[in-house]
PDB file of N, CA and C in Angstrom:
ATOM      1  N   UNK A   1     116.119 140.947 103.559  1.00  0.00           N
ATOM      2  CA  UNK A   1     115.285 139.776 103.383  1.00  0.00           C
ATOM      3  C   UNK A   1     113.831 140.224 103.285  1.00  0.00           C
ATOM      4  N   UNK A   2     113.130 139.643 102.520  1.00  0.00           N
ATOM      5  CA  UNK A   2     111.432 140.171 101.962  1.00  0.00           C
ATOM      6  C   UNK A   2     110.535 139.709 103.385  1.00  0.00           C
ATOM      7  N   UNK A   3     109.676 140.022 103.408  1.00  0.00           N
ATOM      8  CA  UNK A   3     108.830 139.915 104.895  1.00  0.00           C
ATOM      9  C   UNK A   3     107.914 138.588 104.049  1.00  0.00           C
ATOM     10  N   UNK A   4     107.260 137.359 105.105  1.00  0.00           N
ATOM     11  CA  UNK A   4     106.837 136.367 104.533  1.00  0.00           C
ATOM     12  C   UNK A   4     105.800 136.549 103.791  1.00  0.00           C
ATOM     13  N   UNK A   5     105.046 137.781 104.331  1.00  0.00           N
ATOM     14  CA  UNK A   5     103.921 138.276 103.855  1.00  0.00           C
ATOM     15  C   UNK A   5     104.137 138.898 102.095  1.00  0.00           C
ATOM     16  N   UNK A   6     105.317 139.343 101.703  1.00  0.00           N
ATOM     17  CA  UNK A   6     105.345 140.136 100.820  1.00  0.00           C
ATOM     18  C   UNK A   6     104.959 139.171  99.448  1.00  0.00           C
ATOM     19  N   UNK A   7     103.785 139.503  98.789  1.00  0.00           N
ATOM     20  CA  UNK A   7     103.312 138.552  97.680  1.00  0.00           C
ATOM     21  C   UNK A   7     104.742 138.993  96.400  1.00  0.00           C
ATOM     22  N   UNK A   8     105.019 140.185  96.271  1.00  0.00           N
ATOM     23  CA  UNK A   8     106.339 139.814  95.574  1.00  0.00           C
ATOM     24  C   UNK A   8     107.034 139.052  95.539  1.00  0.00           C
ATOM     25  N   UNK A   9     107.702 138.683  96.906  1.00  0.00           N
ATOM     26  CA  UNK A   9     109.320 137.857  97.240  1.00  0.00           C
ATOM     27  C   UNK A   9     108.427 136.534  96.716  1.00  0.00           C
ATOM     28  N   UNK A  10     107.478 135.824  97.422  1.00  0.00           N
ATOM     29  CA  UNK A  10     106.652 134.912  97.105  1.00  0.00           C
ATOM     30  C   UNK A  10     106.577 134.647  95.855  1.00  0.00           C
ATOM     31  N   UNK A  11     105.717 135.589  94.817  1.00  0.00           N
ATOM     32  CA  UNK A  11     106.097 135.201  93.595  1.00  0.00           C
ATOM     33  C   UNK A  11     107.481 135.145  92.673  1.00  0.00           C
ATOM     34  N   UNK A  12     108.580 135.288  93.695  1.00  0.00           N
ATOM     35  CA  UNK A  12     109.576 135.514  92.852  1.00  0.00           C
ATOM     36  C   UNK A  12     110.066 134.159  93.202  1.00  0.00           C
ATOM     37  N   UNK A  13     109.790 133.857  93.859  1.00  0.00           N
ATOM     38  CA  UNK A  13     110.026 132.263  94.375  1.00  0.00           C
ATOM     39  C   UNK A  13     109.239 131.371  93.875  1.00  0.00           C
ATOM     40  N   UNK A  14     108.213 131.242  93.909  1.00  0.00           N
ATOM     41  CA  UNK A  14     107.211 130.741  92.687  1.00  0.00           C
ATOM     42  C   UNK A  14     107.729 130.535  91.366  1.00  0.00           C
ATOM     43  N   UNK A  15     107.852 131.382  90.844  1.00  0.00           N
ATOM     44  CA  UNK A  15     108.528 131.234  89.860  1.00  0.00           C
ATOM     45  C   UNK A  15     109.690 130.301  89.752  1.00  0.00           C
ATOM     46  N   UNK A  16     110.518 130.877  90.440  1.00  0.00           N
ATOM     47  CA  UNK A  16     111.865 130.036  90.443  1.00  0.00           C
ATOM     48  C   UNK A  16     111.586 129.161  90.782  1.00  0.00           C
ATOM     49  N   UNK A  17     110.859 128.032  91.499  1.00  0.00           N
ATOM     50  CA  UNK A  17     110.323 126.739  91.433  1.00  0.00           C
ATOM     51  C   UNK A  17     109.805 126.418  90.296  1.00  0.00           C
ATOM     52  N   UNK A  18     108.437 127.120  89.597  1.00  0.00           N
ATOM     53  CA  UNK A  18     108.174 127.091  88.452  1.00  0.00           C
ATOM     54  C   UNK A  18     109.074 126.636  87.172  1.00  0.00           C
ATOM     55  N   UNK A  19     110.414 127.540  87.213  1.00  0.00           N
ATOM     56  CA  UNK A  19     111.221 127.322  85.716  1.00  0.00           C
ATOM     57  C   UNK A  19     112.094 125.960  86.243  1.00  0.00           C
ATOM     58  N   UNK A  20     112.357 126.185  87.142  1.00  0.00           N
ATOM     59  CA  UNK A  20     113.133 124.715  87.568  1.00  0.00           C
ATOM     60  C   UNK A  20     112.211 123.280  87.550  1.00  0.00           C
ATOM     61  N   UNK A  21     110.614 123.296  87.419  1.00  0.00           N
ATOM     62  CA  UNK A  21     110.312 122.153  87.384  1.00  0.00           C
ATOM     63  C   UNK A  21     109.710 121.702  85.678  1.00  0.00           C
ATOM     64  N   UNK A  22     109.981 123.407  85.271  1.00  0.00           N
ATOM     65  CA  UNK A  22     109.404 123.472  83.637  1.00  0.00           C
ATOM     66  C   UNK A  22     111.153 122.524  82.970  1.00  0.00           C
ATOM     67  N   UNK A  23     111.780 122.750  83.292  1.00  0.00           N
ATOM     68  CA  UNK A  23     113.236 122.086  82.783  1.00  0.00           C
ATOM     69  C   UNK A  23     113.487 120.827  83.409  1.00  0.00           C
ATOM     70  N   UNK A  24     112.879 120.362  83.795  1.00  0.00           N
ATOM     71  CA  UNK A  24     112.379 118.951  85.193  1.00  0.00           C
ATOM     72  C   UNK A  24     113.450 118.825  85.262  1.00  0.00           C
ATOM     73  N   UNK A  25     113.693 120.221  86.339  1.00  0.00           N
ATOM     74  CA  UNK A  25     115.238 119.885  87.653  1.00  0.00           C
ATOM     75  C   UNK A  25     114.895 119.805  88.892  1.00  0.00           C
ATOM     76  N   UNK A  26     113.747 118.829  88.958  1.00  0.00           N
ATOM     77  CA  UNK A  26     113.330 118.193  90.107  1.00  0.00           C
ATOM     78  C   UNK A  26     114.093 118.455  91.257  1.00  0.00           C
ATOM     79  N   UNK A  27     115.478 118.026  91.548  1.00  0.00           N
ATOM     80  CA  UNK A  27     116.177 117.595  92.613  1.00  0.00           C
ATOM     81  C   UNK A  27     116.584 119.279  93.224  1.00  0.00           C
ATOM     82  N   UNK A  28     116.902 120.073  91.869  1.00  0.00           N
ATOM     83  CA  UNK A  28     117.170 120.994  92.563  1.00  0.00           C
ATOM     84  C   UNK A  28     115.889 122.456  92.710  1.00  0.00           C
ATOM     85  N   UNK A  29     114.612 121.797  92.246  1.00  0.00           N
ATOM     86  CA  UNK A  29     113.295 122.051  92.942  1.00  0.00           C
ATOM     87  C   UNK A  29     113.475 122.176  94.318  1.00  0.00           C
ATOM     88  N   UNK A  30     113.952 120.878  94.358  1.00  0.00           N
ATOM     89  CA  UNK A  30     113.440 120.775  96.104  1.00  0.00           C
ATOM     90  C   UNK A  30     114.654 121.279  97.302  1.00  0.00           C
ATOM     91  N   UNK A  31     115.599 121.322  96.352  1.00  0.00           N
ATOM     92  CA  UNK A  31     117.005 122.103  97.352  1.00  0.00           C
ATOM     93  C   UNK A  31     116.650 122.993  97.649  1.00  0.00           C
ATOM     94  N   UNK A  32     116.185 124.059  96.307  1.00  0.00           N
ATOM     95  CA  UNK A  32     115.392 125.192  96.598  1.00  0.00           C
ATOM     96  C   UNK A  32     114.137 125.533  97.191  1.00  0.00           C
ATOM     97  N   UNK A  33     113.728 124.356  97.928  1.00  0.00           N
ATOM     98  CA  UNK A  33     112.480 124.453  98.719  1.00  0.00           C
ATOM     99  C   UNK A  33     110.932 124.077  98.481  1.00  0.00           C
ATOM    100  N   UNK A  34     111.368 123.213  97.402  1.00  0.00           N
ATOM    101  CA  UNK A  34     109.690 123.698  96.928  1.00  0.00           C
ATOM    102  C   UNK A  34     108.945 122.244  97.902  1.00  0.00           C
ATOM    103  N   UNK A  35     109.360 121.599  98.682  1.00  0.00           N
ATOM    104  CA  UNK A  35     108.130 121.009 100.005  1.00  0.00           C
ATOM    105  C   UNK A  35     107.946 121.905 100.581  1.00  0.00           C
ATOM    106  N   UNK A  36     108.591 122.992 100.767  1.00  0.00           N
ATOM    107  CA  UNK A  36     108.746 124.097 102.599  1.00  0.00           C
ATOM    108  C   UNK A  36     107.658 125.237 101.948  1.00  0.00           C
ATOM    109  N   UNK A  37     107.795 125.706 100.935  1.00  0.00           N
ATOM    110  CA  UNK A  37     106.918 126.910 100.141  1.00  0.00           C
ATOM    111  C   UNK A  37     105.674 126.603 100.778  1.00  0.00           C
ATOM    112  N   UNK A  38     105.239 127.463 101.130  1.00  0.00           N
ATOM    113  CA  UNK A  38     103.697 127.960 102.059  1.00  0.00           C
ATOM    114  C   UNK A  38     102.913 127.987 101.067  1.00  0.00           C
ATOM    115  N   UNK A  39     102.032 127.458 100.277  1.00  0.00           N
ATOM    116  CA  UNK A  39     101.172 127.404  99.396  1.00  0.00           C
ATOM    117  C   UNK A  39     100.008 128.430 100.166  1.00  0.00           C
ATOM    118  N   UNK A  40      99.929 128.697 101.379  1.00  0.00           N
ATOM    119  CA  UNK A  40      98.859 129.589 101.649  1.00  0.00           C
ATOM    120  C   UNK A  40      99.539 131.791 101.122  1.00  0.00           C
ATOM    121  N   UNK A  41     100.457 131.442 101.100  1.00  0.00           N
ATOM    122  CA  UNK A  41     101.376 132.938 101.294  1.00  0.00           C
ATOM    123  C   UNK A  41     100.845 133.275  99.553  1.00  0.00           C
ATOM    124  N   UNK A  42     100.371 134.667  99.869  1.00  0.00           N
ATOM    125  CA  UNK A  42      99.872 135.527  98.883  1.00  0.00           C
ATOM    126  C   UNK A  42     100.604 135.829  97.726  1.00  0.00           C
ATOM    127  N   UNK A  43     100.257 135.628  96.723  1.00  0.00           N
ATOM    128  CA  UNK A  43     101.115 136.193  95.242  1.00  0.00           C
ATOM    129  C   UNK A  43     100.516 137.104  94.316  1.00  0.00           C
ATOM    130  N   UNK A  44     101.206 137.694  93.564  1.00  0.00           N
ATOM    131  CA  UNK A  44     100.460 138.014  92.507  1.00  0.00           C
ATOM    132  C   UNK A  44     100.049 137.872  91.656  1.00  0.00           C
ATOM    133  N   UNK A  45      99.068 138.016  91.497  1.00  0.00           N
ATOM    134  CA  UNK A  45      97.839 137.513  89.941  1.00  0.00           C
ATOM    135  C   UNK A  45      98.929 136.590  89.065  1.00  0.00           C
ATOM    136  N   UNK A  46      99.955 137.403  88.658  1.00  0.00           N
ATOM    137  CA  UNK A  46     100.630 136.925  87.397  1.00  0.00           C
ATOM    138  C   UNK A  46     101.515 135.407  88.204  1.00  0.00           C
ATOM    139  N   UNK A  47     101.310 135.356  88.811  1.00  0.00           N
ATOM    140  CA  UNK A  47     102.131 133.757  89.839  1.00  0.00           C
ATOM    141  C   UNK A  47     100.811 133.209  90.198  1.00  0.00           C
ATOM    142  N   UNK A  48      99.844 133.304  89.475  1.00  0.00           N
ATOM    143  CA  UNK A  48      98.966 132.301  90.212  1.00  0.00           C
ATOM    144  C   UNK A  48      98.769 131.019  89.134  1.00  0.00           C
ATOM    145  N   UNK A  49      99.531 131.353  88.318  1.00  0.00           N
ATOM    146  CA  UNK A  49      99.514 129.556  87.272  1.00  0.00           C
ATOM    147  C   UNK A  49     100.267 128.811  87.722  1.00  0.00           C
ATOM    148  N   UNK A  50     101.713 130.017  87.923  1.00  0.00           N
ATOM    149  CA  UNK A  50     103.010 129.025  88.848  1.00  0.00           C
ATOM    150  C   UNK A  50     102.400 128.371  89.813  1.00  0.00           C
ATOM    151  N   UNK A  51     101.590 128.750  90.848  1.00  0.00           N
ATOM    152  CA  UNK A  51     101.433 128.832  92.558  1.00  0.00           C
ATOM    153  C   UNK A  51     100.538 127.343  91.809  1.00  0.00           C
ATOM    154  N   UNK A  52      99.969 127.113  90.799  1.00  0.00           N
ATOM    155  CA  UNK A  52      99.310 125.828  90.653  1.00  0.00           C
ATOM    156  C   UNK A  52     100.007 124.970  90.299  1.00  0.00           C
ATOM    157  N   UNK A  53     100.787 125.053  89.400  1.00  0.00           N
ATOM    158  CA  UNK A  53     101.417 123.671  89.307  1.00  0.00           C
ATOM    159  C   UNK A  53     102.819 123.393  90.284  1.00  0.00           C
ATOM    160  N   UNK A  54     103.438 124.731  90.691  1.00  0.00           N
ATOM    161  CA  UNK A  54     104.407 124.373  92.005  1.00  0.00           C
ATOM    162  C   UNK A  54     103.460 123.391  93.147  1.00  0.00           C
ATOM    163  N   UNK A  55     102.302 124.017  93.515  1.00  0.00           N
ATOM    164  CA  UNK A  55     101.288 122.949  94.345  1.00  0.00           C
ATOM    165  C   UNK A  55     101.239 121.451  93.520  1.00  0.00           C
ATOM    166  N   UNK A  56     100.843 121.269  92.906  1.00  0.00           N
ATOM    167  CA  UNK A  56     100.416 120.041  92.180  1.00  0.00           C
ATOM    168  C   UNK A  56     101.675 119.308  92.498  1.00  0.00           C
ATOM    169  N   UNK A  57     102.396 119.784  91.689  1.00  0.00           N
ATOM    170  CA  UNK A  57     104.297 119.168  92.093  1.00  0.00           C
ATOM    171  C   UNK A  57     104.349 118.880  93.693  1.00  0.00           C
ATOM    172  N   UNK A  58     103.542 119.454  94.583  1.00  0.00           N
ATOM    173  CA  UNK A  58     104.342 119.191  96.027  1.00  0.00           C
ATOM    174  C   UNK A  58     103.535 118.152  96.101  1.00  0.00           C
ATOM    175  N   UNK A  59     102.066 118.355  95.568  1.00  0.00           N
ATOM    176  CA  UNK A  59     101.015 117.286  96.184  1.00  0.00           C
ATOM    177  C   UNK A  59     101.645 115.720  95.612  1.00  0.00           C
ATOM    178  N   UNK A  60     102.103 115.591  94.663  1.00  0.00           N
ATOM    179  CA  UNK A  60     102.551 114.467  93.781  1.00  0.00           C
ATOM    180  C   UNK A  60     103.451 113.839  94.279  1.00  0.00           C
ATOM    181  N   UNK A  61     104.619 114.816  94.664  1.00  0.00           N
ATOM    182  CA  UNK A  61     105.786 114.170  95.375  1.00  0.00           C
ATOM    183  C   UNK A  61     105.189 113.230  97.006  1.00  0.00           C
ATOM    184  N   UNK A  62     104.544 114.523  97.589  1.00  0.00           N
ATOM    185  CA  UNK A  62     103.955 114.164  99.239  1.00  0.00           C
ATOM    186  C   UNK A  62     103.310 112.827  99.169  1.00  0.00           C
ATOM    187  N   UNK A  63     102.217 112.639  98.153  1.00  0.00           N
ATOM    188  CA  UNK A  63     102.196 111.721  97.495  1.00  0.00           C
ATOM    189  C   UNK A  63     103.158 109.731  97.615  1.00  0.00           C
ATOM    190  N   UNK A  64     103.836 110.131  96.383  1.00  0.00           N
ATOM    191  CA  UNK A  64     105.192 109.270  96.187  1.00  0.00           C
ATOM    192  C   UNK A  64     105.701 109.263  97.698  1.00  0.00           C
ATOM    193  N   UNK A  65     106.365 110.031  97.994  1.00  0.00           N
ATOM    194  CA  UNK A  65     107.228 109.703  99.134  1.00  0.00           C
ATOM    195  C   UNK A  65     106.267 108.924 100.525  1.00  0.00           C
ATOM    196  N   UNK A  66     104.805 109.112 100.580  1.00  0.00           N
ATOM    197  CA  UNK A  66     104.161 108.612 101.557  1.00  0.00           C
ATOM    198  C   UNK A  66     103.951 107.146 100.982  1.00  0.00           C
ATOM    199  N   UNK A  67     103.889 106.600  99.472  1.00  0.00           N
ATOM    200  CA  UNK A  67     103.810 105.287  98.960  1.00  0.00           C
ATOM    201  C   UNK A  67     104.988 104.888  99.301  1.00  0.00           C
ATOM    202  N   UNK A  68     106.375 105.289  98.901  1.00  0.00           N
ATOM    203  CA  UNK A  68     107.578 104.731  99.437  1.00  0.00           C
ATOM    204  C   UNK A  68     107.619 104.556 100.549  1.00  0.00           C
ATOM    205  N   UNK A  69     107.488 105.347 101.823  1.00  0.00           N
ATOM    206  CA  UNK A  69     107.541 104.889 103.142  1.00  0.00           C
ATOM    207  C   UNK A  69     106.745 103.833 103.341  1.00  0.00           C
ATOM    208  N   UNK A  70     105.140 103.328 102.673  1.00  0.00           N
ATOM    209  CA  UNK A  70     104.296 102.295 103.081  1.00  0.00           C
ATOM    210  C   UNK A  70     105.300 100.944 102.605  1.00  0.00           C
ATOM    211  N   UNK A  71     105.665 101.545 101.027  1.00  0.00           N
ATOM    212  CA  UNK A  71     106.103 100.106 100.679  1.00  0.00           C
ATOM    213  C   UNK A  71     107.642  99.491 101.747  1.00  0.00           C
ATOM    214  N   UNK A  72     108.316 100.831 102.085  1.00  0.00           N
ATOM    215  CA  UNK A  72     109.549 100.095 102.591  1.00  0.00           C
ATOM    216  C   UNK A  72     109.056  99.660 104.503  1.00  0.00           C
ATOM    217  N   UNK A  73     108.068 100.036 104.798  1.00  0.00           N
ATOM    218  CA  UNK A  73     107.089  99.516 105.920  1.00  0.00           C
ATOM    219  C   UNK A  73     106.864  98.024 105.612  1.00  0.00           C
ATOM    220  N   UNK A  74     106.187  97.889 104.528  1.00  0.00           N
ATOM    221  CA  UNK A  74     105.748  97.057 103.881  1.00  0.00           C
ATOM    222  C   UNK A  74     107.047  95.802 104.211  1.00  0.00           C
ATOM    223  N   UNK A  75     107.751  95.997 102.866  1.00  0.00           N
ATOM    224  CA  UNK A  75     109.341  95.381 102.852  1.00  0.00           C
ATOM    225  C   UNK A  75     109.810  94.924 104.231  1.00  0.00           C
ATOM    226  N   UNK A  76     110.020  95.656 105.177  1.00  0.00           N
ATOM    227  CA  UNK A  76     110.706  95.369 106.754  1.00  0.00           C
ATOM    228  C   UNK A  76     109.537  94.504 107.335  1.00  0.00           C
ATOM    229  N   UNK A  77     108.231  94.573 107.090  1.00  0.00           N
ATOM    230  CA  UNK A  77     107.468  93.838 107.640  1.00  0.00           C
ATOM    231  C   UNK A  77     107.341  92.457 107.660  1.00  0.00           C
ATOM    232  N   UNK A  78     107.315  92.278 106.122  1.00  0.00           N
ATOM    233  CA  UNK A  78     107.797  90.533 105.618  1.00  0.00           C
ATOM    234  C   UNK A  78     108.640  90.028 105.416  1.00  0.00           C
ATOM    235  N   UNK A  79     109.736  91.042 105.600  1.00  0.00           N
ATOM    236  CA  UNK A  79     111.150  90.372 106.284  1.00  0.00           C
ATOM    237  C   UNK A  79     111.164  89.832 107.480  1.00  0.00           C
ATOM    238  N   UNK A  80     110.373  90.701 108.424  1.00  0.00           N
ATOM    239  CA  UNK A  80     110.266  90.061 109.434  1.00  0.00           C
ATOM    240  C   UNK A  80     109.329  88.738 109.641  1.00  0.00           C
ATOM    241  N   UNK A  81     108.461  89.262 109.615  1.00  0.00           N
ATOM    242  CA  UNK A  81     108.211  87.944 109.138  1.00  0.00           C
ATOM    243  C   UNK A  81     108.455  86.085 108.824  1.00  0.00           C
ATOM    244  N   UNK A  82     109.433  86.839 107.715  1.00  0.00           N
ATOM    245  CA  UNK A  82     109.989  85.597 107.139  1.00  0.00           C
ATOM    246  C   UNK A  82     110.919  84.850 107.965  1.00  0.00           C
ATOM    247  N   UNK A  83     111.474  85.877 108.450  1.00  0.00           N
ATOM    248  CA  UNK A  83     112.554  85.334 109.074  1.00  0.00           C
ATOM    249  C   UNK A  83     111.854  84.733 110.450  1.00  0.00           C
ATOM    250  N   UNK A  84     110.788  85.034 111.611  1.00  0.00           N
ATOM    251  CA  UNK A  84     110.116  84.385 111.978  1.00  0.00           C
ATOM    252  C   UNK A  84     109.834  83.535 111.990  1.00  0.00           C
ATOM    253  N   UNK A  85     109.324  83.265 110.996  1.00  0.00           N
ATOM    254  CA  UNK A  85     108.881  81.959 110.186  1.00  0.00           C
ATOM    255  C   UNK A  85     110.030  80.947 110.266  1.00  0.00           C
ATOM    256  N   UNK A  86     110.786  81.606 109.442  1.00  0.00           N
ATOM    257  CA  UNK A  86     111.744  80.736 109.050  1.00  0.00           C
ATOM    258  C   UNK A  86     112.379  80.006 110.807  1.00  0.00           C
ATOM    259  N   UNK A  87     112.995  80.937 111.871  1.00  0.00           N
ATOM    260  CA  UNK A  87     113.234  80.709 113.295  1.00  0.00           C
ATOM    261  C   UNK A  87     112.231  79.458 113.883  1.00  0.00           C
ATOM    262  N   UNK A  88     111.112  79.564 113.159  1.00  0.00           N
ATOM    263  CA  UNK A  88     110.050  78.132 113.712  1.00  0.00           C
ATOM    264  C   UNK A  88     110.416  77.215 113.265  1.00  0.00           C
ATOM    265  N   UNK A  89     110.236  77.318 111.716  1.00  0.00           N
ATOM    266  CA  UNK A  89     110.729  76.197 110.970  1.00  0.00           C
ATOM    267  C   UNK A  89     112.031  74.760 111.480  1.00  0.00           C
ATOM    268  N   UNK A  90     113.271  76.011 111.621  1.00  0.00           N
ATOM    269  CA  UNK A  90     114.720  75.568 111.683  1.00  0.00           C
ATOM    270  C   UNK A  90     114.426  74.544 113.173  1.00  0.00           C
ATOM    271  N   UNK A  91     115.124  72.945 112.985  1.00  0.00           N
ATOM    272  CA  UNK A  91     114.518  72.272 113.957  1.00  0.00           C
ATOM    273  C   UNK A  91     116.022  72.900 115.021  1.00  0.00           C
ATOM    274  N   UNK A  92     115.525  72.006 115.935  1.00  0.00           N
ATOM    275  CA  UNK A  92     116.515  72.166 117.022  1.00  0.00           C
ATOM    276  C   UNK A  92     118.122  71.515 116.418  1.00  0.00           C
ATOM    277  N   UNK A  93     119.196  71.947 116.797  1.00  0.00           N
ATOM    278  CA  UNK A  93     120.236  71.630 116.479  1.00  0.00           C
ATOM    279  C   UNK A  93     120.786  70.088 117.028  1.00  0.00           C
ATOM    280  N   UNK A  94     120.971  69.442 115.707  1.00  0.00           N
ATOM    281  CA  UNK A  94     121.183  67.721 115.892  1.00  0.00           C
ATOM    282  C   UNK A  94     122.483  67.261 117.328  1.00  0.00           C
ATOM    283  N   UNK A  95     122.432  66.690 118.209  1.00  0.00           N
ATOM    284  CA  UNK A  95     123.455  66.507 118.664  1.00  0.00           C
ATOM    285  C   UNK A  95     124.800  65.804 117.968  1.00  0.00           C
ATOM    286  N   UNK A  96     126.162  66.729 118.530  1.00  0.00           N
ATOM    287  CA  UNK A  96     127.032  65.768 117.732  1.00  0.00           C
ATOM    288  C   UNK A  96     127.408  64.595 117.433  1.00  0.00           C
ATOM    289  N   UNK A  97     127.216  63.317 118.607  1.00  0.00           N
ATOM    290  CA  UNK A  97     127.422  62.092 118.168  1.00  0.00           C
ATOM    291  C   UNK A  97     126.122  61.397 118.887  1.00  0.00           C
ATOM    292  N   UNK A  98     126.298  60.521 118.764  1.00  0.00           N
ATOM    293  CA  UNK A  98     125.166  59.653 119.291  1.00  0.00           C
ATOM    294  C   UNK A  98     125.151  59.140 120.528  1.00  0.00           C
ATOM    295  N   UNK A  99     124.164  59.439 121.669  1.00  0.00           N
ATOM    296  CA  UNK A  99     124.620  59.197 122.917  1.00  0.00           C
ATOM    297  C   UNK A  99     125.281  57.280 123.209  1.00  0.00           C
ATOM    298  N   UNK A 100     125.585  57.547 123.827  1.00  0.00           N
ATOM    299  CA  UNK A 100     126.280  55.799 124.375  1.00  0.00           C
ATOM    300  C   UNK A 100     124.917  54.995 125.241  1.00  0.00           C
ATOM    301  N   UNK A 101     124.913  53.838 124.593  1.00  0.00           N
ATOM    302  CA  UNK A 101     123.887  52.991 125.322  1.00  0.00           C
ATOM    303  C   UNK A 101     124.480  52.902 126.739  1.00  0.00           C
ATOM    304  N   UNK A 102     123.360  52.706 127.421  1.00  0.00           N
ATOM    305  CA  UNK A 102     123.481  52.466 129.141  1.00  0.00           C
ATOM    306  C   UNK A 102     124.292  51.186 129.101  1.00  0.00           C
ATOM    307  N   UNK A 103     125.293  50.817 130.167  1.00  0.00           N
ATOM    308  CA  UNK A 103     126.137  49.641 130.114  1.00  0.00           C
ATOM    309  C   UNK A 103     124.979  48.618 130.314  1.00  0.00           C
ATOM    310  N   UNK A 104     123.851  48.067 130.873  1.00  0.00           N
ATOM    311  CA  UNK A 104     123.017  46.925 130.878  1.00  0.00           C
ATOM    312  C   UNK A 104     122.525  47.127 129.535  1.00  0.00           C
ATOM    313  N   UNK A 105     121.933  48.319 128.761  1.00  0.00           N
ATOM    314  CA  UNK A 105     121.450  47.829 127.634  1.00  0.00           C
ATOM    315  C   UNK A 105     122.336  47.161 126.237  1.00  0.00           C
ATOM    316  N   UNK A 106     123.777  48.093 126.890  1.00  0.00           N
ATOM    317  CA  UNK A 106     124.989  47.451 125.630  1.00  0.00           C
ATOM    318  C   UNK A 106     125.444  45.801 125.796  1.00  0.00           C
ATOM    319  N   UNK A 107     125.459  45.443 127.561  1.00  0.00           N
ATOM    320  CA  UNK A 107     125.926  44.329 127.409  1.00  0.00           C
ATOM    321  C   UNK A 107     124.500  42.915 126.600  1.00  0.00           C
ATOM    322  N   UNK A 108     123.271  43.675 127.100  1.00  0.00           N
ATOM    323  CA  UNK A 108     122.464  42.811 126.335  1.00  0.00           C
ATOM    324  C   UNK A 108     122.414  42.824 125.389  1.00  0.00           C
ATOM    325  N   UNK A 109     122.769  44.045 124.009  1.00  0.00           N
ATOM    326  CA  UNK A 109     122.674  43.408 122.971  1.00  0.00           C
ATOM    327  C   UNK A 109     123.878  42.683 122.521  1.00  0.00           C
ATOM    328  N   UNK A 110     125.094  42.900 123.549  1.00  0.00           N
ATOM    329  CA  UNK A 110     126.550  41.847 123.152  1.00  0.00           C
ATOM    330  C   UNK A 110     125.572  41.013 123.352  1.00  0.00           C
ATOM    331  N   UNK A 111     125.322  40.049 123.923  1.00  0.00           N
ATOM    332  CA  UNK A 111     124.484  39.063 124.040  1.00  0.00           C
ATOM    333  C   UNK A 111     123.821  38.830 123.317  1.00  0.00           C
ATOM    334  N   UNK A 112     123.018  39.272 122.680  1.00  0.00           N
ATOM    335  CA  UNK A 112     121.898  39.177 121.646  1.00  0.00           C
ATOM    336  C   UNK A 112     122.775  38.640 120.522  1.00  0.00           C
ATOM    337  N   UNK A 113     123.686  39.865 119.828  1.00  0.00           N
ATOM    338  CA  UNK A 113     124.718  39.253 118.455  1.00  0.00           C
ATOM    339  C   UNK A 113     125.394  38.058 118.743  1.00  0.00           C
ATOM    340  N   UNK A 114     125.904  38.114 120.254  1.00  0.00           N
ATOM    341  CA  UNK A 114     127.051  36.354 119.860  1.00  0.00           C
ATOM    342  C   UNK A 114     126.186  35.216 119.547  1.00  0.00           C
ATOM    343  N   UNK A 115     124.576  35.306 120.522  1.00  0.00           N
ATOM    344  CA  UNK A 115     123.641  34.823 120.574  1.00  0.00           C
ATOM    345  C   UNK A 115     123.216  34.218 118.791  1.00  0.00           C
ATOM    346  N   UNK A 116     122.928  35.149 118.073  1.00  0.00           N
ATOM    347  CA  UNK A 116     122.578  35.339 116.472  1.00  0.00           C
ATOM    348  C   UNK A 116     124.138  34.995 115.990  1.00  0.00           C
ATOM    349  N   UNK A 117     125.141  35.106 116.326  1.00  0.00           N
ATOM    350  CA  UNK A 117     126.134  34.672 115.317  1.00  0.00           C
ATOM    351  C   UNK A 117     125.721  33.297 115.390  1.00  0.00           C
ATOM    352  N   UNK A 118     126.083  32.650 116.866  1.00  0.00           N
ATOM    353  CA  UNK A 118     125.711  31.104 116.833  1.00  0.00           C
ATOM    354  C   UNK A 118     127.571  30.807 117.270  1.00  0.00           C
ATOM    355  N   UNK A 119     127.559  29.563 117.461  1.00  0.00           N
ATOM    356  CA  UNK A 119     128.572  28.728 118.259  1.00  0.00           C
ATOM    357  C   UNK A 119     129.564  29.075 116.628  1.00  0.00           C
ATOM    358  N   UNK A 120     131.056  29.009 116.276  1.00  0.00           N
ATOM    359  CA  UNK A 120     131.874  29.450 115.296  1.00  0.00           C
ATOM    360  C   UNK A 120     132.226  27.904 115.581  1.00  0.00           C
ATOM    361  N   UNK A 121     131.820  27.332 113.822  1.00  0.00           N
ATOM    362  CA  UNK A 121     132.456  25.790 113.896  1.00  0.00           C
ATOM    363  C   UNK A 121     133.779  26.187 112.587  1.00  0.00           C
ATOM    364  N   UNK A 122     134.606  25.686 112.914  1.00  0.00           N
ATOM    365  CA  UNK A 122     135.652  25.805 112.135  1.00  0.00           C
ATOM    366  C   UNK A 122     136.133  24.499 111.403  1.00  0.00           C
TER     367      UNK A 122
END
């Protein structure tokens, strides 16, 4: 295994990030490491175009993936939210039937209707 220091192994890795993002095989860019690549670790002259746009590529992604986390922050937030909202909104649950008048108030309105029917002349 190459020592971390060795600007060879480095640029040989460089590279191979390099041709993999020149063929935009993105996904397997990054299998192969290219977030973890030490952008500070030494190369040689001839890897220093790679060592720029392999950087650019990490900065872009680091990028994206920090907008996706805001937006799906975002998303869970006004879900919550909503649903909040919505929990205020929703009234209290209707009772099932209608309570029964108190026996003095039922027998007064019997009273009241025979009262309003009136005497039944036949």
């Amino acid at each position: 295994m190459a020592h971390a220091g060795d600007p060879t192994a480095a640029c040989t890795r460089v590279l191979a990030l390099d041709a993999l993002l020149a063929e935009d095989r993105l996904d397997d860019a990054i299998e192969a490491g290219l977030m973890e690549l030490d952008l500070e670790a030494s190369v040689d002259a001839r890897c220093q175009d790679a060592l720029l746009r392999v950087a650019a590529m990490q900065r872009q992604l680091a990028a994206q993936w920090a907008a996706r986390a805001r937006y799906e922050a975002r998303t869970a937030r006004l879900q919550r939210r909503a649903a909040e909202r919505q929990a205020r909104r929703t009234p209290p649950p209707a009772p099932a039937s209608k309570p029964a008048l108190p026996p003095a108030v039922a027998a007064a309105l019997a009273r009241a209707k025979a009262r309003a029917a009136g005497p039944s002349r036949t």
